[in-house]
C-alpha atoms as a PDB file:
ATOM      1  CA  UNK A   1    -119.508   7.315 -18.451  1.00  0.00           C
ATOM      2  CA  UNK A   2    -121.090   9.419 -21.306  1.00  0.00           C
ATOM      3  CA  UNK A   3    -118.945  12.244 -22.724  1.00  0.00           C
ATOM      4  CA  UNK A   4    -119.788  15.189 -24.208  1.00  0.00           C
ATOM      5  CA  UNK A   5    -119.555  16.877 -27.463  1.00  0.00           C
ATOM      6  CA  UNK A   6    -117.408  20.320 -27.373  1.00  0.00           C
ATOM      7  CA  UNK A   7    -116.569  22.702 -29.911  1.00  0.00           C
ATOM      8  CA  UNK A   8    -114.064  25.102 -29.382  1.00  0.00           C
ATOM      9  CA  UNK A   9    -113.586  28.490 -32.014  1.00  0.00           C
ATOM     10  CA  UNK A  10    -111.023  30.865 -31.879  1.00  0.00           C
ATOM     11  CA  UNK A  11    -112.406  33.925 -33.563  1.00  0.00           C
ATOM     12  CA  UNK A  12    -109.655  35.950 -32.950  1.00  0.00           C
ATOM     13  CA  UNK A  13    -107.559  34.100 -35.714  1.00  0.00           C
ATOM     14  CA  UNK A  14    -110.569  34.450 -38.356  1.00  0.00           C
ATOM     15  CA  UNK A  15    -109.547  36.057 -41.885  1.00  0.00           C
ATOM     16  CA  UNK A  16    -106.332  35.113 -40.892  1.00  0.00           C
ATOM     17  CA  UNK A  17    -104.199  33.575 -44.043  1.00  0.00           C
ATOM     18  CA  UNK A  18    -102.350  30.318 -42.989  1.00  0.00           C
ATOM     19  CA  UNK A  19     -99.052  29.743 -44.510  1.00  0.00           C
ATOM     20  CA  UNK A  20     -98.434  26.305 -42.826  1.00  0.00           C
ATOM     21  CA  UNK A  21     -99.847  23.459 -40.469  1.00  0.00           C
ATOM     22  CA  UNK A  22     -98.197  21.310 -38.303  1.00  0.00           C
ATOM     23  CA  UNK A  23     -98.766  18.300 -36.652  1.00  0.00           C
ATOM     24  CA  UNK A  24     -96.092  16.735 -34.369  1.00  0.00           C
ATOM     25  CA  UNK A  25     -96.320  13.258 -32.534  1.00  0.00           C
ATOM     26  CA  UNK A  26     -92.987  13.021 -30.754  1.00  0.00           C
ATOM     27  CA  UNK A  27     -93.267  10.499 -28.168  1.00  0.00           C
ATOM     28  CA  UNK A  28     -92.681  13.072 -25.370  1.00  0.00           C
ATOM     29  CA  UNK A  29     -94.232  15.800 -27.265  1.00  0.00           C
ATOM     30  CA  UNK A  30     -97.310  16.641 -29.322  1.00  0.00           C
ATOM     31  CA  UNK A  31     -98.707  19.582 -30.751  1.00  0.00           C
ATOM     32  CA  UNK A  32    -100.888  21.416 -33.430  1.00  0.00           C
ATOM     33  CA  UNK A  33     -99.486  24.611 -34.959  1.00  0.00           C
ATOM     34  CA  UNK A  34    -100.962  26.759 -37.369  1.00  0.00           C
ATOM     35  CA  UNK A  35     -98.393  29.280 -38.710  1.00  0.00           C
ATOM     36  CA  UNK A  36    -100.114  32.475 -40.287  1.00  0.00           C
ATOM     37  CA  UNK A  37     -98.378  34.430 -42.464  1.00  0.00           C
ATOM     38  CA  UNK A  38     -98.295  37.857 -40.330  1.00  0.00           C
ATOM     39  CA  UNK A  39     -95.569  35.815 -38.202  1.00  0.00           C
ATOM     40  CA  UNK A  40     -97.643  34.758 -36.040  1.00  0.00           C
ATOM     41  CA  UNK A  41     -98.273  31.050 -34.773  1.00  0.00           C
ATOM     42  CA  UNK A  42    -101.237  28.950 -33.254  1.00  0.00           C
ATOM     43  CA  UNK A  43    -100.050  26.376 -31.153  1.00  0.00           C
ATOM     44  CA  UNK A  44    -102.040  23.464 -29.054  1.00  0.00           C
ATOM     45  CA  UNK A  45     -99.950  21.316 -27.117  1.00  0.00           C
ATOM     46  CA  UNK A  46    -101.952  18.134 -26.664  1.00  0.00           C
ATOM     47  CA  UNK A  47    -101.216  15.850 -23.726  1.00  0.00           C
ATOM     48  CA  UNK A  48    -102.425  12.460 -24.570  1.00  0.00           C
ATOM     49  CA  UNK A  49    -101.774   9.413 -27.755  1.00  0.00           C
ATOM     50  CA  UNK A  50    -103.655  10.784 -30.666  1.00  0.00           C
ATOM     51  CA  UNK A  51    -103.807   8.935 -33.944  1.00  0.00           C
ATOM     52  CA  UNK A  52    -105.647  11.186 -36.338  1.00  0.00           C
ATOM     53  CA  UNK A  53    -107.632  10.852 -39.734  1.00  0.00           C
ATOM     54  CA  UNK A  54    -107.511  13.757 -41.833  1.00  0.00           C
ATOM     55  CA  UNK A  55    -110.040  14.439 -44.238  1.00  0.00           C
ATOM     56  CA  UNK A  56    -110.815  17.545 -46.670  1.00  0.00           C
ATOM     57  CA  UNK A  57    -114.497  18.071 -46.066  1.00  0.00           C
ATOM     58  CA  UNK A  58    -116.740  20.749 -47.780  1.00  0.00           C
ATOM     59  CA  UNK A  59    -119.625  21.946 -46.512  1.00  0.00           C
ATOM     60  CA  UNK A  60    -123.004  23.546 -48.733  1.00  0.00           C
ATOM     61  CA  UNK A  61    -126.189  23.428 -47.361  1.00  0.00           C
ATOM     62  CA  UNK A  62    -125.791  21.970 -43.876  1.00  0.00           C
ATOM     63  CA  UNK A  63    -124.149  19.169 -45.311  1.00  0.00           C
ATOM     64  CA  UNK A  64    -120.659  18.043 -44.939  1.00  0.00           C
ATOM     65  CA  UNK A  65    -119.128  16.213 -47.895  1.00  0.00           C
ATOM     66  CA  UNK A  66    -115.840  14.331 -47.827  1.00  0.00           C
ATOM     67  CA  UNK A  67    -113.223  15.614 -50.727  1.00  0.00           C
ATOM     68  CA  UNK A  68    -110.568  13.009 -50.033  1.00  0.00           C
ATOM     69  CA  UNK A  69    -108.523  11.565 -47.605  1.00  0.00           C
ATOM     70  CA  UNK A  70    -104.898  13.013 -46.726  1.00  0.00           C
ATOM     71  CA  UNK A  71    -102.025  11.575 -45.663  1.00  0.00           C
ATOM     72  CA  UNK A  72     -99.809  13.397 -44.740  1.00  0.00           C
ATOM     73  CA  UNK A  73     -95.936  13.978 -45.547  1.00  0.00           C
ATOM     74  CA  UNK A  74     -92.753  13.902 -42.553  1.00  0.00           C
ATOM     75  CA  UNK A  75     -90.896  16.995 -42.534  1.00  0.00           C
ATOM     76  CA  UNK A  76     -87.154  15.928 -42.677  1.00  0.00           C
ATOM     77  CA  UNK A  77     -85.216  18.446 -40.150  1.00  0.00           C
ATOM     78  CA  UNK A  78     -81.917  19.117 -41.792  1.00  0.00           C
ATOM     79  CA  UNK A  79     -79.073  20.565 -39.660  1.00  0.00           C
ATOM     80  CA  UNK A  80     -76.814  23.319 -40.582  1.00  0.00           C
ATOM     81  CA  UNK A  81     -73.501  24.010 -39.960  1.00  0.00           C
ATOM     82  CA  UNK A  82     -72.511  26.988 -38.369  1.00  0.00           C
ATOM     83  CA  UNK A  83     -69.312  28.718 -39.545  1.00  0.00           C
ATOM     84  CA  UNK A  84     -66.869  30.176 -37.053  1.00  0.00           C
END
């Protein structure tokens, strides 16, 4: 079974400044949000097992250069305690 190649863009969202991105790999839930500073968020809710690479790539002159490698950092969820 061959499978194709497909690019999807979102030019709606271009010029837009991001303030944070998320990935999440819960076992019953995974997603990619992109937080933008007007308040807004980006959010792709993936159904399937993804292990990713992520790379910070530039790109002059048709060709795509890698920068580095990241790896990327758990966000610890702290609770609060709500006062009566």
């Amino acid at each position: 079974m061959k499978h194709g190649h497909r690019i999807v863009e979102f030019k709606d969202f271009a010029g837009k400044s991001i303030q944070r991105f998320r990935f999440t790999n819960d076992e019953d839930f995974r997603a990619v949000s992109i937080d933008f500073t007007d308040g807004t968020v980006l959010n792709f809710q993936l159904e399937l097992d993804l292990n990713a690479r992520v790379e910070l790539l530039t790109l002059k002159a048709g060709n795509i250069t890698n920068v580095k490698r990241l790896r990327p950092a758990a966000v610890v969820r702290h609770r609060t305690s709500r006062k009566p």
